[in-house]
C-alpha atoms as a PDB file:
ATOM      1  CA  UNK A   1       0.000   0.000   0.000  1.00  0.00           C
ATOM      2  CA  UNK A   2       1.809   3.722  -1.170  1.00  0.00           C
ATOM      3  CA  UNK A   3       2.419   5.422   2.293  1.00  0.00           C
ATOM      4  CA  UNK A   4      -0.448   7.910   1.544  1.00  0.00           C
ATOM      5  CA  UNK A   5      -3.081   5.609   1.051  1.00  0.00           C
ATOM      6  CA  UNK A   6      -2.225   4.056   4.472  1.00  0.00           C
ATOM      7  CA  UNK A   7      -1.611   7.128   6.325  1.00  0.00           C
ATOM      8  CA  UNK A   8      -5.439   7.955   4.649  1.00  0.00           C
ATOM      9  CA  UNK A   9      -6.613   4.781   6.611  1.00  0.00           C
ATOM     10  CA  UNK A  10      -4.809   5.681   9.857  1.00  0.00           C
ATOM     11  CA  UNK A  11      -6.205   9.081   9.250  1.00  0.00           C
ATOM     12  CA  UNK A  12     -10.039   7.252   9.296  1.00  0.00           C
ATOM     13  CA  UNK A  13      -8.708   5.133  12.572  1.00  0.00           C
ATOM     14  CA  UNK A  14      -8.052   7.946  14.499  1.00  0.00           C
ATOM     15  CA  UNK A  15     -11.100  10.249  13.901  1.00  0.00           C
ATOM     16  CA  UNK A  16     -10.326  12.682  16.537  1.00  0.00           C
ATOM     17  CA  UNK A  17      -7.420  14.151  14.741  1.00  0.00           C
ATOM     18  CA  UNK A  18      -8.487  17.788  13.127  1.00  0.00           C
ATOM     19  CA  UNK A  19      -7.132  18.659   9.786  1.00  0.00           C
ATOM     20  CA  UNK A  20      -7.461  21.707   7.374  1.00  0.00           C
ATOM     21  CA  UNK A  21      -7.990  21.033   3.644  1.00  0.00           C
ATOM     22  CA  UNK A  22      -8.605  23.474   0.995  1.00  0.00           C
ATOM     23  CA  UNK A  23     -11.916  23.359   0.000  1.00  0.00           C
ATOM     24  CA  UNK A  24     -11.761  22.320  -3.257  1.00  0.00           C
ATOM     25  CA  UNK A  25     -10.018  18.880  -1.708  1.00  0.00           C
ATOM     26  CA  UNK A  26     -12.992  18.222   0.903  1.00  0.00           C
ATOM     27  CA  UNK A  27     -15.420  15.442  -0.262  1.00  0.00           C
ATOM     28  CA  UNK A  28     -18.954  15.242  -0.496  1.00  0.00           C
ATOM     29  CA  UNK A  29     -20.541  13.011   2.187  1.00  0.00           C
ATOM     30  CA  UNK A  30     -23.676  11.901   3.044  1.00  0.00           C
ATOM     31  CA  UNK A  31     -24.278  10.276   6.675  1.00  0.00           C
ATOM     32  CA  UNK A  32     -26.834   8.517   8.851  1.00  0.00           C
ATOM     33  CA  UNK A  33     -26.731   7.043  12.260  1.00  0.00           C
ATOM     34  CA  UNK A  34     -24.230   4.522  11.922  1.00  0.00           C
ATOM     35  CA  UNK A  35     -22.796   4.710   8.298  1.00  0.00           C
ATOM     36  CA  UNK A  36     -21.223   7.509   6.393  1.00  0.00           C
ATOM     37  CA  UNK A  37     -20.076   7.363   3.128  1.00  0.00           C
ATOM     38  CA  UNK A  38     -17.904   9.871   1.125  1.00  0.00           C
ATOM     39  CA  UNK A  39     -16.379  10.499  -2.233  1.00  0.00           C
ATOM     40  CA  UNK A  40     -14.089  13.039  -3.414  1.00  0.00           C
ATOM     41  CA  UNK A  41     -13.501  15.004  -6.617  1.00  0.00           C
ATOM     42  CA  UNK A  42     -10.928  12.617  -8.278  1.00  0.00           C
ATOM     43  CA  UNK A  43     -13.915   9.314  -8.109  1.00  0.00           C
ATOM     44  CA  UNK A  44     -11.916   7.671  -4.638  1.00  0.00           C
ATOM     45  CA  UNK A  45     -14.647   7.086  -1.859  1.00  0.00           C
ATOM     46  CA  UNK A  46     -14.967   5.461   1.569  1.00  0.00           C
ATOM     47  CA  UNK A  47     -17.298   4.594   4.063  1.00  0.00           C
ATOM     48  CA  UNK A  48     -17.115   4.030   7.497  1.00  0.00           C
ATOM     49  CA  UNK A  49     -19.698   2.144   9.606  1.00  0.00           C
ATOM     50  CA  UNK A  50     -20.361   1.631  13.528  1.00  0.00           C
ATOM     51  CA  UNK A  51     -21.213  -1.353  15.470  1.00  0.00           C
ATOM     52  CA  UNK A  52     -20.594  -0.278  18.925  1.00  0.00           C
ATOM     53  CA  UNK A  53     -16.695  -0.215  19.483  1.00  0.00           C
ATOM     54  CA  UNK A  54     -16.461  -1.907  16.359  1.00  0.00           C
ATOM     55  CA  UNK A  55     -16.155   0.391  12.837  1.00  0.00           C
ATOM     56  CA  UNK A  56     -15.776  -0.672   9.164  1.00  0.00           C
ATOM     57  CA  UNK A  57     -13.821   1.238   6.708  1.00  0.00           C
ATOM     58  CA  UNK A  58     -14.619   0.036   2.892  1.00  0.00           C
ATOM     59  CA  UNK A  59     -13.445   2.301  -0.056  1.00  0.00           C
ATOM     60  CA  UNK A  60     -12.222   2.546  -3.535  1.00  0.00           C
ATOM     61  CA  UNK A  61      -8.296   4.362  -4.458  1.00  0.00           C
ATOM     62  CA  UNK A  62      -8.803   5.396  -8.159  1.00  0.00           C
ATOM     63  CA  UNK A  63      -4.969   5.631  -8.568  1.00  0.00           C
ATOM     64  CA  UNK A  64      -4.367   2.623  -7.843  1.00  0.00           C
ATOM     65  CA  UNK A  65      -7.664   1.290  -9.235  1.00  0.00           C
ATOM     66  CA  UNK A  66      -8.161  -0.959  -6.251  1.00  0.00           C
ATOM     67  CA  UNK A  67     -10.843  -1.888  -3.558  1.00  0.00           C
ATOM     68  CA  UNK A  68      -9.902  -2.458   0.047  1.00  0.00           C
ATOM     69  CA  UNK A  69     -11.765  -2.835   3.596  1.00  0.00           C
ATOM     70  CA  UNK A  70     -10.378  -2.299   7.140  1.00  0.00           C
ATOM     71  CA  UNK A  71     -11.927  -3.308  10.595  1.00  0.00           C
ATOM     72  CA  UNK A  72     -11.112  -1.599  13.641  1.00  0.00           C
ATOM     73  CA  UNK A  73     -11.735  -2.499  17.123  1.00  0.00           C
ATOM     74  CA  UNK A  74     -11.221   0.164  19.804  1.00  0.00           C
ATOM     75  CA  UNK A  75     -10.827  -0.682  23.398  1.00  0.00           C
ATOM     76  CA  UNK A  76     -10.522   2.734  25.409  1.00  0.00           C
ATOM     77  CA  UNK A  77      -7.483   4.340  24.209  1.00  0.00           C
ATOM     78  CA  UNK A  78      -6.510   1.939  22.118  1.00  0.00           C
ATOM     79  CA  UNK A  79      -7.765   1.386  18.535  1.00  0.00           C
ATOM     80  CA  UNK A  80      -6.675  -1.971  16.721  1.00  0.00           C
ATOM     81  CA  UNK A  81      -7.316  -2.224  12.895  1.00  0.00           C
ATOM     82  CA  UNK A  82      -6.706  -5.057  10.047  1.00  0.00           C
ATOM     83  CA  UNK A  83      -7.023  -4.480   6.321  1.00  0.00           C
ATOM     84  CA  UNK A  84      -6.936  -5.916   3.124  1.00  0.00           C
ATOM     85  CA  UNK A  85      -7.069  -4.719  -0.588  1.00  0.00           C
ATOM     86  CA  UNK A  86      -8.119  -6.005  -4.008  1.00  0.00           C
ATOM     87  CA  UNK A  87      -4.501  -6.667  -4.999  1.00  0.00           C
ATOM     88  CA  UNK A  88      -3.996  -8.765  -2.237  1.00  0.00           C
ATOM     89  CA  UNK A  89      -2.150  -6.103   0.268  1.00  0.00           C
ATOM     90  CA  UNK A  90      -2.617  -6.673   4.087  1.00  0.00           C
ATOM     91  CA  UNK A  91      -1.742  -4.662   6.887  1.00  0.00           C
ATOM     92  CA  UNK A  92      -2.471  -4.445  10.786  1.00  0.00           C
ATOM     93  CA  UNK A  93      -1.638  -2.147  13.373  1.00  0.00           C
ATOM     94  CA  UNK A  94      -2.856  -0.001  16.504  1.00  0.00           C
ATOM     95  CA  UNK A  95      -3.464   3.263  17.357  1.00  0.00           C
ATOM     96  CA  UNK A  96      -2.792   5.035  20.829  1.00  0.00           C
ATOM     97  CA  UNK A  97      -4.384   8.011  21.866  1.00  0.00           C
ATOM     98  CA  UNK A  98      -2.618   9.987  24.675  1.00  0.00           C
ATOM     99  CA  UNK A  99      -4.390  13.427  25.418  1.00  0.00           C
ATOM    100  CA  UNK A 100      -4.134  15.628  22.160  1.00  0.00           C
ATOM    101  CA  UNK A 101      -2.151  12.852  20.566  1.00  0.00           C
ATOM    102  CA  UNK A 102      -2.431   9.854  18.370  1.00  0.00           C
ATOM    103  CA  UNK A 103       0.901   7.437  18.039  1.00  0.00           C
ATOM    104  CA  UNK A 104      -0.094   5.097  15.458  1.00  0.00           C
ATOM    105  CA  UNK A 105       2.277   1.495  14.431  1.00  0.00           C
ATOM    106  CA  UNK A 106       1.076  -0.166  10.957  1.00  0.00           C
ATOM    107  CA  UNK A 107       2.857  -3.300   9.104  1.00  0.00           C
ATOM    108  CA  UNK A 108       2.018  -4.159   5.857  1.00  0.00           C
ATOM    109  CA  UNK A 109       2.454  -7.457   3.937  1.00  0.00           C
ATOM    110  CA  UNK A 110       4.616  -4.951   1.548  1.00  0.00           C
ATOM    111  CA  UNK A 111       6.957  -5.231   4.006  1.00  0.00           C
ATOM    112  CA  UNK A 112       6.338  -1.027   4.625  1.00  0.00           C
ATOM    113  CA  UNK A 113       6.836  -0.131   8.654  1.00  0.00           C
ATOM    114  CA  UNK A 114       5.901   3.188   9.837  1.00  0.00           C
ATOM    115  CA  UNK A 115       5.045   4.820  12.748  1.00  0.00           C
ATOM    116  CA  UNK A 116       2.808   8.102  12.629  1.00  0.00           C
ATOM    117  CA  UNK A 117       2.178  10.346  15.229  1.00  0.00           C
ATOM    118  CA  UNK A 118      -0.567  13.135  14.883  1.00  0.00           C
ATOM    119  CA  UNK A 119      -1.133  16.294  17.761  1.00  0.00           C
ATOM    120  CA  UNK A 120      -3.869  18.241  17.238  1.00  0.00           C
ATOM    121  CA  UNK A 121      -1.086  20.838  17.448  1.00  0.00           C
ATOM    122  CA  UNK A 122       1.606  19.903  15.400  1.00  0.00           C
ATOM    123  CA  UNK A 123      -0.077  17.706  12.719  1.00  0.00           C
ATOM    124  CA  UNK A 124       1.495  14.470  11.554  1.00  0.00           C
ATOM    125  CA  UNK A 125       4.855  13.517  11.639  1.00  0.00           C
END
């Protein structure tokens, strides 16, 4: 998975973080109680649905014309997610939340091993 489609779905696991986007990149959405479903101006789109502590990402990268799914399970401040795309990619990790920050750790069958940390503050790094 290219590091920016990954960091996208870390982005998704930790929905507390706060970014700004020029307009023109925000995507149209459309949500109900549980589910809510978005896609952009380039044709990619996700959606994310609840089960309790339970959420499902599904979505659709047009650049790299594949499907792929994620499930995370959060348990207090921890989130743990596993995912899998149409061209056979896998990846798992966890996300941490600590006050105003996120530390998240992802492997991917790629063999790509990151760790991202995002402050409402400073961002991602």
């Amino acid at each position: 998975m290219k590091s920016s489609g990954l960091a996208a779905l870390l982005l998704l696991a930790a929905p507390t973080q706060l970014f700004a986007m020029p307009h023109t990149d925000l995507a149209l959405c459309t949500r109900s109680a549980t589910l809510l479903a978005c896609q952009d101006g380039q044709g990619n789109y996700y959606s994310v649905r609840t089960e309790g502590s339970t959420f499902y990402l599904r979505g659709y990268e047009v650049a790299g014309k594949r499907l792929w799914a994620q499930t995370n399970s959060r348990y207090g401040t921890l989130t743990f997610f596993t995912g899998l795309a149409s061209d056979g990619e896998a990846w798992v990790g966890y996300s941490r939340r600590i006050g105003w920050t996120t530390l998240n750790r992802v492997s991917s069958s790629s063999g790509q091993r990151f760790n991202l940390h995002c402050s409402l503050v400073g961002g991602c790094r």
